[in-house]
PDB file of N, CA and C in Angstrom:
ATOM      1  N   UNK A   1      17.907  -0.931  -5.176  1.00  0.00           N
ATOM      2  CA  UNK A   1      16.666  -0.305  -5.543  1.00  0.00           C
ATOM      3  C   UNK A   1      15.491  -1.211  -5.193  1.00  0.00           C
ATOM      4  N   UNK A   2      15.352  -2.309  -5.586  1.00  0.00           N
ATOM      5  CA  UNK A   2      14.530  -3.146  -5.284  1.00  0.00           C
ATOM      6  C   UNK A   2      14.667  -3.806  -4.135  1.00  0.00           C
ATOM      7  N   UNK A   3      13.657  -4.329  -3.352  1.00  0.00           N
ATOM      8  CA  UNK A   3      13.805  -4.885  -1.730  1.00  0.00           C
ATOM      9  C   UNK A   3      13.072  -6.159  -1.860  1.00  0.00           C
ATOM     10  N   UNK A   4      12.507  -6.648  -2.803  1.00  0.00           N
ATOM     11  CA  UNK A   4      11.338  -7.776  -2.734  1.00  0.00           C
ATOM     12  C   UNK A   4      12.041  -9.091  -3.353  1.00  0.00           C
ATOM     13  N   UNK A   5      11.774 -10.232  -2.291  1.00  0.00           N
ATOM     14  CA  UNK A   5      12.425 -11.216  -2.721  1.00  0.00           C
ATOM     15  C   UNK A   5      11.485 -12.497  -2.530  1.00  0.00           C
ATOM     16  N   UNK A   6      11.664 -13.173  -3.769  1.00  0.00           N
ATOM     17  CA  UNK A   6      10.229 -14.442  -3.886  1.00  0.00           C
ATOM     18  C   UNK A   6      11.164 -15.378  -3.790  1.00  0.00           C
ATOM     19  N   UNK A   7      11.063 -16.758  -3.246  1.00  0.00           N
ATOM     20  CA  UNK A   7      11.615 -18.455  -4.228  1.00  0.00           C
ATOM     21  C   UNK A   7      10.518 -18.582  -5.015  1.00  0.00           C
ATOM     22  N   UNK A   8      10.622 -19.043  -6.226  1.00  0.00           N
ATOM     23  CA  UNK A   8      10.443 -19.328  -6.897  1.00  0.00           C
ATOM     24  C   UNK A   8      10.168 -21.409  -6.572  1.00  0.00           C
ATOM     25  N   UNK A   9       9.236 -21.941  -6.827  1.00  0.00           N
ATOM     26  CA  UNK A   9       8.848 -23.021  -6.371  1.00  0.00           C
ATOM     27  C   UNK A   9       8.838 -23.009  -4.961  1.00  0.00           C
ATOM     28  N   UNK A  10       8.549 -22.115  -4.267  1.00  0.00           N
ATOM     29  CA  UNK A  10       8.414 -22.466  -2.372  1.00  0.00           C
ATOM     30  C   UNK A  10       7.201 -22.688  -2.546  1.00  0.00           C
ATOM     31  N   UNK A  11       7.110 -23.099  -1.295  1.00  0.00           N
ATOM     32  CA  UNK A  11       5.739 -23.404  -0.532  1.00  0.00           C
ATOM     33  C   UNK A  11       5.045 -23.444   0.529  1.00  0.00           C
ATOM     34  N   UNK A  12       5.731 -22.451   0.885  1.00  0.00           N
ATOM     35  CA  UNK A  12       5.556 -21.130   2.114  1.00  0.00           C
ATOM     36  C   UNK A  12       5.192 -19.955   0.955  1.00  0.00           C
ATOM     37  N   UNK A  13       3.887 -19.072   1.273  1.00  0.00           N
ATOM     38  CA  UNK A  13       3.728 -17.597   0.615  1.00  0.00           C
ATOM     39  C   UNK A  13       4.408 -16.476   1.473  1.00  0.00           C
ATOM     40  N   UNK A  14       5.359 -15.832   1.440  1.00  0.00           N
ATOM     41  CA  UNK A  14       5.835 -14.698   2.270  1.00  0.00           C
ATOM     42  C   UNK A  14       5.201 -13.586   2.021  1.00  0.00           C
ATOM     43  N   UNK A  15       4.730 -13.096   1.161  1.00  0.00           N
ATOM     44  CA  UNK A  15       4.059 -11.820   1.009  1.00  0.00           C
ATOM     45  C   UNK A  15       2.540 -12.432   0.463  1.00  0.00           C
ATOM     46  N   UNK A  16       1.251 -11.683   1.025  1.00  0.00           N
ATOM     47  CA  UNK A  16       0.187 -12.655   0.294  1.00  0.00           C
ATOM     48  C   UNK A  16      -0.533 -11.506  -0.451  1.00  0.00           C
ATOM     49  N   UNK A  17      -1.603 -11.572  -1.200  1.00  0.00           N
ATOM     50  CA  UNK A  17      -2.280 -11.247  -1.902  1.00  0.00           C
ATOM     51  C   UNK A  17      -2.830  -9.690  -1.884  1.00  0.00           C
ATOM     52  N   UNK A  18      -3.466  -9.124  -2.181  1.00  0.00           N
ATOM     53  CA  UNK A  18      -3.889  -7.325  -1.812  1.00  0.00           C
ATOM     54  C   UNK A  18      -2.943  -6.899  -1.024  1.00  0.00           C
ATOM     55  N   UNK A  19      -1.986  -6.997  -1.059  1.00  0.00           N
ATOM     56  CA  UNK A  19      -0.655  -5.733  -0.126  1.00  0.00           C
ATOM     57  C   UNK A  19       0.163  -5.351  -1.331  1.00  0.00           C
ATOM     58  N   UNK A  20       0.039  -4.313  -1.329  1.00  0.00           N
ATOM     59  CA  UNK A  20       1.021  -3.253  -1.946  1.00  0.00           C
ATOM     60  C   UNK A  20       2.503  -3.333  -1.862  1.00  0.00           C
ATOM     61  N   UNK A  21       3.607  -3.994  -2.561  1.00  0.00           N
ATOM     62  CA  UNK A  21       4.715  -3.837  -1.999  1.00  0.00           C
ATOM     63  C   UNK A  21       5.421  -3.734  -3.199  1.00  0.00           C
ATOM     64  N   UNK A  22       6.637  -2.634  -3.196  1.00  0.00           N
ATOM     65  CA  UNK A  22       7.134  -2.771  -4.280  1.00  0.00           C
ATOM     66  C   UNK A  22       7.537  -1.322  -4.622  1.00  0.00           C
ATOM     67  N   UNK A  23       8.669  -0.367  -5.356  1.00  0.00           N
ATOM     68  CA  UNK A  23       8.846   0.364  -5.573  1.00  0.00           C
ATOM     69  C   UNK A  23       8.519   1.269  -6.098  1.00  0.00           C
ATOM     70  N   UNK A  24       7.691   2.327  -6.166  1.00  0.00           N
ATOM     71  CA  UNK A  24       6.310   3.056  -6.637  1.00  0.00           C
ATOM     72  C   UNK A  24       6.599   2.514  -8.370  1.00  0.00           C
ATOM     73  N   UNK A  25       7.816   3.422  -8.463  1.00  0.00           N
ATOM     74  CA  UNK A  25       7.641   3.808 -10.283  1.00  0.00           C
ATOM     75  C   UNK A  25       8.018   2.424 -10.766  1.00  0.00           C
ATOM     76  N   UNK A  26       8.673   1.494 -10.583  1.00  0.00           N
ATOM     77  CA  UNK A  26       9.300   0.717 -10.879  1.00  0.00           C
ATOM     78  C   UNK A  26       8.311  -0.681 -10.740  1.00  0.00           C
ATOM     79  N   UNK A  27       7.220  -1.019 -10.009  1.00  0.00           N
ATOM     80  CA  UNK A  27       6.080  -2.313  -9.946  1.00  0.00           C
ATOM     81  C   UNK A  27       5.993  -2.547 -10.874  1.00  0.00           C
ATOM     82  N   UNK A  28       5.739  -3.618 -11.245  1.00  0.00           N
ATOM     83  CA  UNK A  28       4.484  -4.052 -12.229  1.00  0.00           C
ATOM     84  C   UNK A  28       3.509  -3.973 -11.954  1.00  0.00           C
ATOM     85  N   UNK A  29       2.594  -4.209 -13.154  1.00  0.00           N
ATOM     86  CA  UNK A  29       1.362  -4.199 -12.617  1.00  0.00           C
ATOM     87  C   UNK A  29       0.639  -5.151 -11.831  1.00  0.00           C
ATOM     88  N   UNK A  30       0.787  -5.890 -11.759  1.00  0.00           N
ATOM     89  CA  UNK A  30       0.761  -7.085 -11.155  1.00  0.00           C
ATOM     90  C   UNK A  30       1.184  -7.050  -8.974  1.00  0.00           C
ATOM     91  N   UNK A  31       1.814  -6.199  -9.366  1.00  0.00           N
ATOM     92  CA  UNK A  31       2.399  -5.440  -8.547  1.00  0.00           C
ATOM     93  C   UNK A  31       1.002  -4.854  -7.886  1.00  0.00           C
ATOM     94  N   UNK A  32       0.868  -3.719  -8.591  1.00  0.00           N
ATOM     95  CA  UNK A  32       0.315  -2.549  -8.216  1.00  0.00           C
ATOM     96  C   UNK A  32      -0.727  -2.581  -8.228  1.00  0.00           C
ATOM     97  N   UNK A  33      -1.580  -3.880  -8.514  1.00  0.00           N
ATOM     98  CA  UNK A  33      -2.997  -4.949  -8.390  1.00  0.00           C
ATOM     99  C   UNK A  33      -2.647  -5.578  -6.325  1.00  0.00           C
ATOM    100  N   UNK A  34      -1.707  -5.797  -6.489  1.00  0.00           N
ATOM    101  CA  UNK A  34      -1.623  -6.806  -5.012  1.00  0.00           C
ATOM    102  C   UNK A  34      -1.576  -8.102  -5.460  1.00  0.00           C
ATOM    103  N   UNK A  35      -1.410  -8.224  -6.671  1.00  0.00           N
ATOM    104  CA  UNK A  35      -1.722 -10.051  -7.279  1.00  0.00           C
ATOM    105  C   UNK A  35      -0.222 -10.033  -6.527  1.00  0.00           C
ATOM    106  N   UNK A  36       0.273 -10.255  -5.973  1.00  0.00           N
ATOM    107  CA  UNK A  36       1.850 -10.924  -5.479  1.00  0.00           C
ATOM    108  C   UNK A  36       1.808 -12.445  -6.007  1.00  0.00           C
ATOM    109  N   UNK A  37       0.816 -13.149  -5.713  1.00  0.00           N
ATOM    110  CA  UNK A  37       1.186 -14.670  -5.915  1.00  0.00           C
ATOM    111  C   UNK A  37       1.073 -15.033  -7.835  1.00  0.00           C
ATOM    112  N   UNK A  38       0.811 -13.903  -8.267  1.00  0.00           N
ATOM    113  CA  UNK A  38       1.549 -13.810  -9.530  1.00  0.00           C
ATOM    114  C   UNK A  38       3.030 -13.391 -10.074  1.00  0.00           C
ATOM    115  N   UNK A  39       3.508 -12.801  -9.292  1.00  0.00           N
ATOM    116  CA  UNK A  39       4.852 -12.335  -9.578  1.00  0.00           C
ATOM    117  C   UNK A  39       5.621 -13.254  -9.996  1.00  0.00           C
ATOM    118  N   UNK A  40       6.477 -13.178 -10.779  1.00  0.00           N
ATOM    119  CA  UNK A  40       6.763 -13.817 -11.920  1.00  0.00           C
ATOM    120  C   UNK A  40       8.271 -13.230 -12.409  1.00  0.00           C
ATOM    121  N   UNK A  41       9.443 -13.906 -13.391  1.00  0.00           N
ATOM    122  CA  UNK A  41      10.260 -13.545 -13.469  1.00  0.00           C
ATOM    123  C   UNK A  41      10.156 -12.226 -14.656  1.00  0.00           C
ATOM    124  N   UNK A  42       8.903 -12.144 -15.030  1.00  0.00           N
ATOM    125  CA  UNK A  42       8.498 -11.375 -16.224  1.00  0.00           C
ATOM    126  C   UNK A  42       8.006  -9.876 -15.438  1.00  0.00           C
ATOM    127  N   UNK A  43       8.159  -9.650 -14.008  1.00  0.00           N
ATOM    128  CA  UNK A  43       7.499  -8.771 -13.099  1.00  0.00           C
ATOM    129  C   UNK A  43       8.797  -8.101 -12.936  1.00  0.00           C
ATOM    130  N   UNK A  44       9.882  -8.810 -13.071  1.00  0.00           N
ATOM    131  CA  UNK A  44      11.499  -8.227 -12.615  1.00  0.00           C
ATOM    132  C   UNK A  44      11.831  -7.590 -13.722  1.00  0.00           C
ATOM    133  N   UNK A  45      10.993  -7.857 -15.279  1.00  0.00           N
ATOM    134  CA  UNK A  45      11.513  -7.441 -16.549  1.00  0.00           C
ATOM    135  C   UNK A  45      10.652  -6.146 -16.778  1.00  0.00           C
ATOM    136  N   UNK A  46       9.615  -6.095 -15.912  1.00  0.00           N
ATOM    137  CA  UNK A  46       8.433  -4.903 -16.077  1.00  0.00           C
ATOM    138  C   UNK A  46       9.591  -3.846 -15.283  1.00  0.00           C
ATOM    139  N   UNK A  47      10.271  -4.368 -14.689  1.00  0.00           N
ATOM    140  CA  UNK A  47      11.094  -3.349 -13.587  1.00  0.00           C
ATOM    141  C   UNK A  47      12.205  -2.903 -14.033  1.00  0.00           C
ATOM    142  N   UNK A  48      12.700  -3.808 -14.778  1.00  0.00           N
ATOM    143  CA  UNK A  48      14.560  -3.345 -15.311  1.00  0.00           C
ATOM    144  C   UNK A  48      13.867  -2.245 -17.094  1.00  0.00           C
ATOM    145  N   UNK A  49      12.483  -2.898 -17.401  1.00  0.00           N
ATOM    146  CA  UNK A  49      12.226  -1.913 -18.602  1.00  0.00           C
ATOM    147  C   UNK A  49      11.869  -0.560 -17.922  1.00  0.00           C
ATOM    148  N   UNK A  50      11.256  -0.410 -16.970  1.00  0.00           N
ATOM    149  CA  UNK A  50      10.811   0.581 -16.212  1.00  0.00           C
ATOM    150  C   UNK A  50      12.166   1.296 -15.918  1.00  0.00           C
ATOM    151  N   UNK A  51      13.247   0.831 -15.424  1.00  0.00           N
ATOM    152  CA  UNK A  51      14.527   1.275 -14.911  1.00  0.00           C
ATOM    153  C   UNK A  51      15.060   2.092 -16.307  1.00  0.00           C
ATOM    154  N   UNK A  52      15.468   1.103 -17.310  1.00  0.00           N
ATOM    155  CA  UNK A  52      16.041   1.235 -18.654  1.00  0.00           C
ATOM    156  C   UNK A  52      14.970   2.639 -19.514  1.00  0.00           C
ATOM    157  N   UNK A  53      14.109   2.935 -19.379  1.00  0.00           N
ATOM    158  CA  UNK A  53      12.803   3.906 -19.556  1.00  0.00           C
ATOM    159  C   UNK A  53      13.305   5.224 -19.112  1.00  0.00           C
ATOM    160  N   UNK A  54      13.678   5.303 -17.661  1.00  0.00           N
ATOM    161  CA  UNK A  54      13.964   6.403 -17.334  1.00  0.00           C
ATOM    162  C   UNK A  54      15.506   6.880 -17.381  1.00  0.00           C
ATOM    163  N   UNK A  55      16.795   5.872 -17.528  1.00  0.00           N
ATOM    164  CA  UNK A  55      17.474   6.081 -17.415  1.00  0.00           C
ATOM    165  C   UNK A  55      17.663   6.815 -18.996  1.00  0.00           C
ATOM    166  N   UNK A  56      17.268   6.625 -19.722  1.00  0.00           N
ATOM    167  CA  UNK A  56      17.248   6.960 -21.904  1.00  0.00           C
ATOM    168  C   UNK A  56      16.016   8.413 -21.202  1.00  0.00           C
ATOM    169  N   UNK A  57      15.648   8.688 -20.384  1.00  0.00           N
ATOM    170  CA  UNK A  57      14.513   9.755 -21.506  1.00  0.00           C
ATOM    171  C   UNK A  57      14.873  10.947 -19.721  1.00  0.00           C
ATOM    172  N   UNK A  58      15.044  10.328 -18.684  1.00  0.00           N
ATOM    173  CA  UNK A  58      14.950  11.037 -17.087  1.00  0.00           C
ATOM    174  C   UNK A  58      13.500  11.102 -16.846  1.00  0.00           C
ATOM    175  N   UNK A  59      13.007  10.495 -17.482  1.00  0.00           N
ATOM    176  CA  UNK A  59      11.470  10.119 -16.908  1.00  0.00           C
ATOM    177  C   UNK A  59      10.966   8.838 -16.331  1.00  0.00           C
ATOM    178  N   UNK A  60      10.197   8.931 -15.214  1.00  0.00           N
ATOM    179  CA  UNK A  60       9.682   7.910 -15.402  1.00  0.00           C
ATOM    180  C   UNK A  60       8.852   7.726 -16.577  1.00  0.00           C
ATOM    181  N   UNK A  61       8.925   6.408 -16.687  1.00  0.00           N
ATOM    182  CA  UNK A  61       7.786   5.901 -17.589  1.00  0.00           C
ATOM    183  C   UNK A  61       6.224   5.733 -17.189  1.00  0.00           C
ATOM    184  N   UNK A  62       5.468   5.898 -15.404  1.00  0.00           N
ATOM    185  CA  UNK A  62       4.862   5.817 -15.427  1.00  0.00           C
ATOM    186  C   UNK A  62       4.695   6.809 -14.051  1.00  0.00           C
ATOM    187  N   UNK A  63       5.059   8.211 -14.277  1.00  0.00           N
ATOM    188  CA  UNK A  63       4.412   9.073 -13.697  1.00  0.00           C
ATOM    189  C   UNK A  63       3.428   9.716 -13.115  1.00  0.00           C
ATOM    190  N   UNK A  64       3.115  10.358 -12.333  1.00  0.00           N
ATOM    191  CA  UNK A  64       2.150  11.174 -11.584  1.00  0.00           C
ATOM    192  C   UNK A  64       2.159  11.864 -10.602  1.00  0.00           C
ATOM    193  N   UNK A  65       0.786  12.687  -9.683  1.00  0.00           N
ATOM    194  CA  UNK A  65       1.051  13.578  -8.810  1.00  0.00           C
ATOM    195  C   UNK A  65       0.850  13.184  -7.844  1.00  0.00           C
ATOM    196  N   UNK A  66       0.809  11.903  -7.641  1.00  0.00           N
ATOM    197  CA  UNK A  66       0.636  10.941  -6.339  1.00  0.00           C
ATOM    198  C   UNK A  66       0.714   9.547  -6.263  1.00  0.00           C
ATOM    199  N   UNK A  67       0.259   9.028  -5.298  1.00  0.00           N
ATOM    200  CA  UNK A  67       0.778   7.303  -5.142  1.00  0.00           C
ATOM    201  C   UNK A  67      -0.569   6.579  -6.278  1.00  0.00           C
ATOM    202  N   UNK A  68      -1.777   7.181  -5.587  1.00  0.00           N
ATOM    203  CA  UNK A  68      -2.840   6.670  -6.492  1.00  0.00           C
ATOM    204  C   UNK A  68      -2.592   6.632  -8.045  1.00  0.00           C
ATOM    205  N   UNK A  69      -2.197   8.280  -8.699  1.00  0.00           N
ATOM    206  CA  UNK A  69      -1.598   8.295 -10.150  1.00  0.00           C
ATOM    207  C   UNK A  69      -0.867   7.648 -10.490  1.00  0.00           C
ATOM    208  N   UNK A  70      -0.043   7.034  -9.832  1.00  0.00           N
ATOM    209  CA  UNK A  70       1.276   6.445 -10.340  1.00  0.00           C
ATOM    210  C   UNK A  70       0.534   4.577 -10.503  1.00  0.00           C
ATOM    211  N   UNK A  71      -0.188   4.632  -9.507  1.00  0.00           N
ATOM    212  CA  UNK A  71      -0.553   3.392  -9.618  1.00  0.00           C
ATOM    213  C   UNK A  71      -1.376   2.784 -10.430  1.00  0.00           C
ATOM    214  N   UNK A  72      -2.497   3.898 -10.689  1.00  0.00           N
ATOM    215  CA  UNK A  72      -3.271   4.024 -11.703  1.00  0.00           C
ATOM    216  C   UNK A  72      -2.669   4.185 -13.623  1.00  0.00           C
ATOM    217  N   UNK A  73      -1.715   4.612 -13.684  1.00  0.00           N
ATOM    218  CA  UNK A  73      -0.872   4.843 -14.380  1.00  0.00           C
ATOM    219  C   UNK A  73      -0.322   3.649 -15.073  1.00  0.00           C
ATOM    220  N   UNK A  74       0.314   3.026 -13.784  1.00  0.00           N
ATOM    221  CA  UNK A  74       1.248   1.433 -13.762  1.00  0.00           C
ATOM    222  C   UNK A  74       0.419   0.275 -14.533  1.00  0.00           C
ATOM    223  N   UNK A  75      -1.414   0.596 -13.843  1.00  0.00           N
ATOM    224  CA  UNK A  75      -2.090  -0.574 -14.622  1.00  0.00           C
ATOM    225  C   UNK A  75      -2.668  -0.471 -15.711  1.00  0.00           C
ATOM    226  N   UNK A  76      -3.147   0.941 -15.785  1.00  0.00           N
ATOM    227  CA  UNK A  76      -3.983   1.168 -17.280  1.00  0.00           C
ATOM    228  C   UNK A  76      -3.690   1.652 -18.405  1.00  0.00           C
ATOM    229  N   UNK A  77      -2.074   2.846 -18.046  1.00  0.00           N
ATOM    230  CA  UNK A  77      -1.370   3.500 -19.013  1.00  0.00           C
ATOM    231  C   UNK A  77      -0.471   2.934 -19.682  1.00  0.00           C
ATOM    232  N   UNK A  78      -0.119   3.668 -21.243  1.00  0.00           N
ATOM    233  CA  UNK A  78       1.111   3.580 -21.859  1.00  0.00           C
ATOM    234  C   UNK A  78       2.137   4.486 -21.257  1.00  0.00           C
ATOM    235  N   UNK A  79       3.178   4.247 -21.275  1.00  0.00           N
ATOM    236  CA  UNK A  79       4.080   5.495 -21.399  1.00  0.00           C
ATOM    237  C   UNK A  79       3.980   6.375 -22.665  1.00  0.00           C
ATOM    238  N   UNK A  80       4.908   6.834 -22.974  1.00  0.00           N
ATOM    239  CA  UNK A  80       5.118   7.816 -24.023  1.00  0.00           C
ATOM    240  C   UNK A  80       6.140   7.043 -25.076  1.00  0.00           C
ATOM    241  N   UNK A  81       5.482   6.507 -25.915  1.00  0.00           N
ATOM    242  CA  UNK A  81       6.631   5.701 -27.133  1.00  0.00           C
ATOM    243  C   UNK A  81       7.653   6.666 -27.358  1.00  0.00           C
ATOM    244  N   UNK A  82       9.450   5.775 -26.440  1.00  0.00           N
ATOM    245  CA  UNK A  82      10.595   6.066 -26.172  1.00  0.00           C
ATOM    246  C   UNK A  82      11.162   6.922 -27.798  1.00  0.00           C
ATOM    247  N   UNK A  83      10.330   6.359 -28.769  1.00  0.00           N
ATOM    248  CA  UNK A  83      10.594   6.754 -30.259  1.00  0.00           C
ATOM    249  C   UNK A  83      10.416   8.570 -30.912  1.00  0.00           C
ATOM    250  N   UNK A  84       8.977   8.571 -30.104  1.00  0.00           N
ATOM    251  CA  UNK A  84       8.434   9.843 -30.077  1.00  0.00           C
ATOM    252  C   UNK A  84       9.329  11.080 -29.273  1.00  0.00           C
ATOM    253  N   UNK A  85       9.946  10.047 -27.908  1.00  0.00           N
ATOM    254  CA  UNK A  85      11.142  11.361 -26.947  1.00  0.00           C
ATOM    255  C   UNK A  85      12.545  11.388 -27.716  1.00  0.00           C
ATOM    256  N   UNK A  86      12.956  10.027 -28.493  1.00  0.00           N
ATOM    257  CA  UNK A  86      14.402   9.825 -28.737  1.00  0.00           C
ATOM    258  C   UNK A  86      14.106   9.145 -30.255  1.00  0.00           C
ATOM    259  N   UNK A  87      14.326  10.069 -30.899  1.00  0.00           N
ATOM    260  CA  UNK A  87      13.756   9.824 -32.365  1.00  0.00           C
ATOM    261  C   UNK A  87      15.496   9.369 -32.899  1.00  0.00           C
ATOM    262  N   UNK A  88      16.382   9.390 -32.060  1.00  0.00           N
ATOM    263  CA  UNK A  88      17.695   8.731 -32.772  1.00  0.00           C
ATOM    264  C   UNK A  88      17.999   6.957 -31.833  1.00  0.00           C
ATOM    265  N   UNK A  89      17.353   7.016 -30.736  1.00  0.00           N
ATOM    266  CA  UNK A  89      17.292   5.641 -30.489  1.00  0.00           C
ATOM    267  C   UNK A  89      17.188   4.696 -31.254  1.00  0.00           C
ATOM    268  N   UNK A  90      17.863   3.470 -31.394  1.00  0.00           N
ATOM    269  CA  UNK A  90      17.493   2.361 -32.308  1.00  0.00           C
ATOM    270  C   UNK A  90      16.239   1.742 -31.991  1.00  0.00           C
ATOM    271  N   UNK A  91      15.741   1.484 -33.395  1.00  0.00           N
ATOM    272  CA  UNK A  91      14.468   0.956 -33.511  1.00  0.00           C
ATOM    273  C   UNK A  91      13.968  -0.688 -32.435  1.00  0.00           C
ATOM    274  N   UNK A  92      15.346  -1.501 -32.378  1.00  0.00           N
ATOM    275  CA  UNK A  92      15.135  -2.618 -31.454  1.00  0.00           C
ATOM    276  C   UNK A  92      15.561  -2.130 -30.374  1.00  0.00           C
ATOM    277  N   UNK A  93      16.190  -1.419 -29.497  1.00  0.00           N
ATOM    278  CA  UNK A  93      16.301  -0.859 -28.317  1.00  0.00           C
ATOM    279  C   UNK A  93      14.792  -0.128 -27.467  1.00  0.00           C
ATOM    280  N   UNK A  94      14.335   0.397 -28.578  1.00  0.00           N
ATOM    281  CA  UNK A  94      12.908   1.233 -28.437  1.00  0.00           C
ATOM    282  C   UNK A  94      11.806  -0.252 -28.286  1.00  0.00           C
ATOM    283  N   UNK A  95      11.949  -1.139 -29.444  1.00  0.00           N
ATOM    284  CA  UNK A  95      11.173  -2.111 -29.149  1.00  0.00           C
ATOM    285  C   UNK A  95      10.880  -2.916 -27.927  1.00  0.00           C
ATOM    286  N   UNK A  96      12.208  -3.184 -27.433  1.00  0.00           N
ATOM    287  CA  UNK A  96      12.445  -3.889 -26.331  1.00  0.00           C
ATOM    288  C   UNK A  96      12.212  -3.643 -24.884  1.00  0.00           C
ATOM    289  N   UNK A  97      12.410  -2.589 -25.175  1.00  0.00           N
ATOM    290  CA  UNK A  97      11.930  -1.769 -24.049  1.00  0.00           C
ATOM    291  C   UNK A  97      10.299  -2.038 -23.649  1.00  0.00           C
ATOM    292  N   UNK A  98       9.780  -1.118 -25.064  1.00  0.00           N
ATOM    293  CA  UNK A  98       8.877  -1.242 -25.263  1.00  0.00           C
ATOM    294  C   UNK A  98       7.785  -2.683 -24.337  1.00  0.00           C
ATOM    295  N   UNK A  99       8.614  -3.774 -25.237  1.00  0.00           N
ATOM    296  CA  UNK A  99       8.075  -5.188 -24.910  1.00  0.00           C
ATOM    297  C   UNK A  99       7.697  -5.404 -23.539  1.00  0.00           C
ATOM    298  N   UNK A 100       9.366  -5.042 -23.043  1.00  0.00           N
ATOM    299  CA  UNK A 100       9.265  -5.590 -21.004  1.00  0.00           C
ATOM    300  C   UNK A 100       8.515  -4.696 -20.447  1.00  0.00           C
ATOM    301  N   UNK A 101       7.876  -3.010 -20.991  1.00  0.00           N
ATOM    302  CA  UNK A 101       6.148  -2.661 -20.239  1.00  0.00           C
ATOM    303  C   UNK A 101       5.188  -3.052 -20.549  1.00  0.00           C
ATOM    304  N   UNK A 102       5.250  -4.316 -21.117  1.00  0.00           N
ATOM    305  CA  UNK A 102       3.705  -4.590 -21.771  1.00  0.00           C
ATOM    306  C   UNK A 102       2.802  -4.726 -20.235  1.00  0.00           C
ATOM    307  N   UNK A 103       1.993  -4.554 -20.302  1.00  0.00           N
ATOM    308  CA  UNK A 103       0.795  -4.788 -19.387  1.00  0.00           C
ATOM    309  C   UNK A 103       0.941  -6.296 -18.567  1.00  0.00           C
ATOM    310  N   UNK A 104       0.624  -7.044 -19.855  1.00  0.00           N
ATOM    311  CA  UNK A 104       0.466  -8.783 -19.402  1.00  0.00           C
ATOM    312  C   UNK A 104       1.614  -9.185 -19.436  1.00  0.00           C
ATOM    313  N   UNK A 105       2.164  -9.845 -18.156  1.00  0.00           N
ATOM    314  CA  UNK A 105       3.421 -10.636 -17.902  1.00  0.00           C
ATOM    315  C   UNK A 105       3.628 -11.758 -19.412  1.00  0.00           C
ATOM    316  N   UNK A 106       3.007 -12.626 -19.904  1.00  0.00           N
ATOM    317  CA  UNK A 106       2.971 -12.909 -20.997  1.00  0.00           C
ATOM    318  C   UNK A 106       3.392 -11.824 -22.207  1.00  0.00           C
ATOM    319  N   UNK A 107       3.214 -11.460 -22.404  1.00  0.00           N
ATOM    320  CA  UNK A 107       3.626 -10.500 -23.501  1.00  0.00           C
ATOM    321  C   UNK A 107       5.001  -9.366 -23.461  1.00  0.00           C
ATOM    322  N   UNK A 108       5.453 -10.143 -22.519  1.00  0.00           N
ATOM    323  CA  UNK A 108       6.862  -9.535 -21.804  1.00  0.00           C
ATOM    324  C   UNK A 108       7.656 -10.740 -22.257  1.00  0.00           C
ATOM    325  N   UNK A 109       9.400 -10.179 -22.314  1.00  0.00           N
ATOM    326  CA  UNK A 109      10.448 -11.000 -22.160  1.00  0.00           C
ATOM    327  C   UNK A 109       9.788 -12.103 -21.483  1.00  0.00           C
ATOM    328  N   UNK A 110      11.098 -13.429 -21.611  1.00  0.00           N
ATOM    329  CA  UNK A 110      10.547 -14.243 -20.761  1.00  0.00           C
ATOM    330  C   UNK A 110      11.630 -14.177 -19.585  1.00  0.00           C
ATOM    331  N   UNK A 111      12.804 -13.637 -19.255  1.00  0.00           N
ATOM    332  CA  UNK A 111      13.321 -13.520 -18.633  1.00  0.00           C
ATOM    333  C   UNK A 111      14.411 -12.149 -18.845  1.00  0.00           C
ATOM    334  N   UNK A 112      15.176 -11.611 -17.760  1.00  0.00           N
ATOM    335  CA  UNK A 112      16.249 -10.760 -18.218  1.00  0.00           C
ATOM    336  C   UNK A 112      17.147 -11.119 -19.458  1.00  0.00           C
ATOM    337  N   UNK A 113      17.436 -12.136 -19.195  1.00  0.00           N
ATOM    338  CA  UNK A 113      18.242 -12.054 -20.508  1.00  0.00           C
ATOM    339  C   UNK A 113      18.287 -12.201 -21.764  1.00  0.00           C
ATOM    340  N   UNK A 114      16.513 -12.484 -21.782  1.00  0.00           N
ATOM    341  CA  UNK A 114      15.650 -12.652 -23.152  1.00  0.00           C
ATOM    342  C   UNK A 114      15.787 -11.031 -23.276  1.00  0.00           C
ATOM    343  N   UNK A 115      15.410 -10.162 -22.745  1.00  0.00           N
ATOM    344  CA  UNK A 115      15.343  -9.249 -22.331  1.00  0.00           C
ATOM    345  C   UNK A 115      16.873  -8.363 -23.083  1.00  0.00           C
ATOM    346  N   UNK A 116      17.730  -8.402 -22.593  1.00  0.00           N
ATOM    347  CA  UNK A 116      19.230  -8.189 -22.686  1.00  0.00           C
ATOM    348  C   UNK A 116      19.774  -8.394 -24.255  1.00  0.00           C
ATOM    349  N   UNK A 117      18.931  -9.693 -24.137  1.00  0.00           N
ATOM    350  CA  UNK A 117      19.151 -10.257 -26.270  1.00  0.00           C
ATOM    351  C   UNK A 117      18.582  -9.645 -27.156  1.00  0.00           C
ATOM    352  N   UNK A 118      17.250  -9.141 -26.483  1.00  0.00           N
ATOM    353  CA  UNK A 118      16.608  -8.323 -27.395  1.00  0.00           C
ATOM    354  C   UNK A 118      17.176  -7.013 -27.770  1.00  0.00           C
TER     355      UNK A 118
END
């Protein structure tokens, strides 16, 4: 599903700044800004919550009727609290989720398997 691949401490930039790259529904926002030289292991957790989102409800989590909506969507919107579609979901499953779309890479897991624990 995903095609985008960073090192982490390189020092060579392979993808640079304002380019769009990345799987519509599934970016971060960070993403869907062009910040690339922010991407972050917390950008992979915006993606597996994004994944985990639609696989519990068959929605995306950050829908629309075009590339612009979706993108627009990705940076400024909530989804639809997973609680409100799946009112028998567990309350930390819903949370967690929740967490890895936060907006700010900070306020996300700090990694998948922070992620996974939650």
């Amino acid at each position: 599903m995903f095609g985008i691949s960073k090192f982490l401490n390189a020092t060579t930039q392979f993808t640079t700044d304002w380019v769009v790259v990345g799987s519509l529904h599934y970016m971060s926002p960070e993403q869907a800004l062009g910040e690339n030289s922010q991407l972050s292991p917390q950008s992979d957790v915006f993606s597996l919550g994004s994944m985990a989102y639609q696989m519990l409800t068959g929605k995306h989590a950050f829908g629309g009727d075009g590339v612009g909506q979706v993108l627009a969507r990705l940076v400024y919107a909530s989804p639809k609290p997973l609680k409100q579609l799946l009112p028998d979901l567990p309350t930390g499953a819903a949370r967690a989720i929740e967490k890895a779309l936060e907006k700010q890479p900070e306020n996300r897991h700090a990694s998948a398997m922070a992620f996974s624990e939650a």
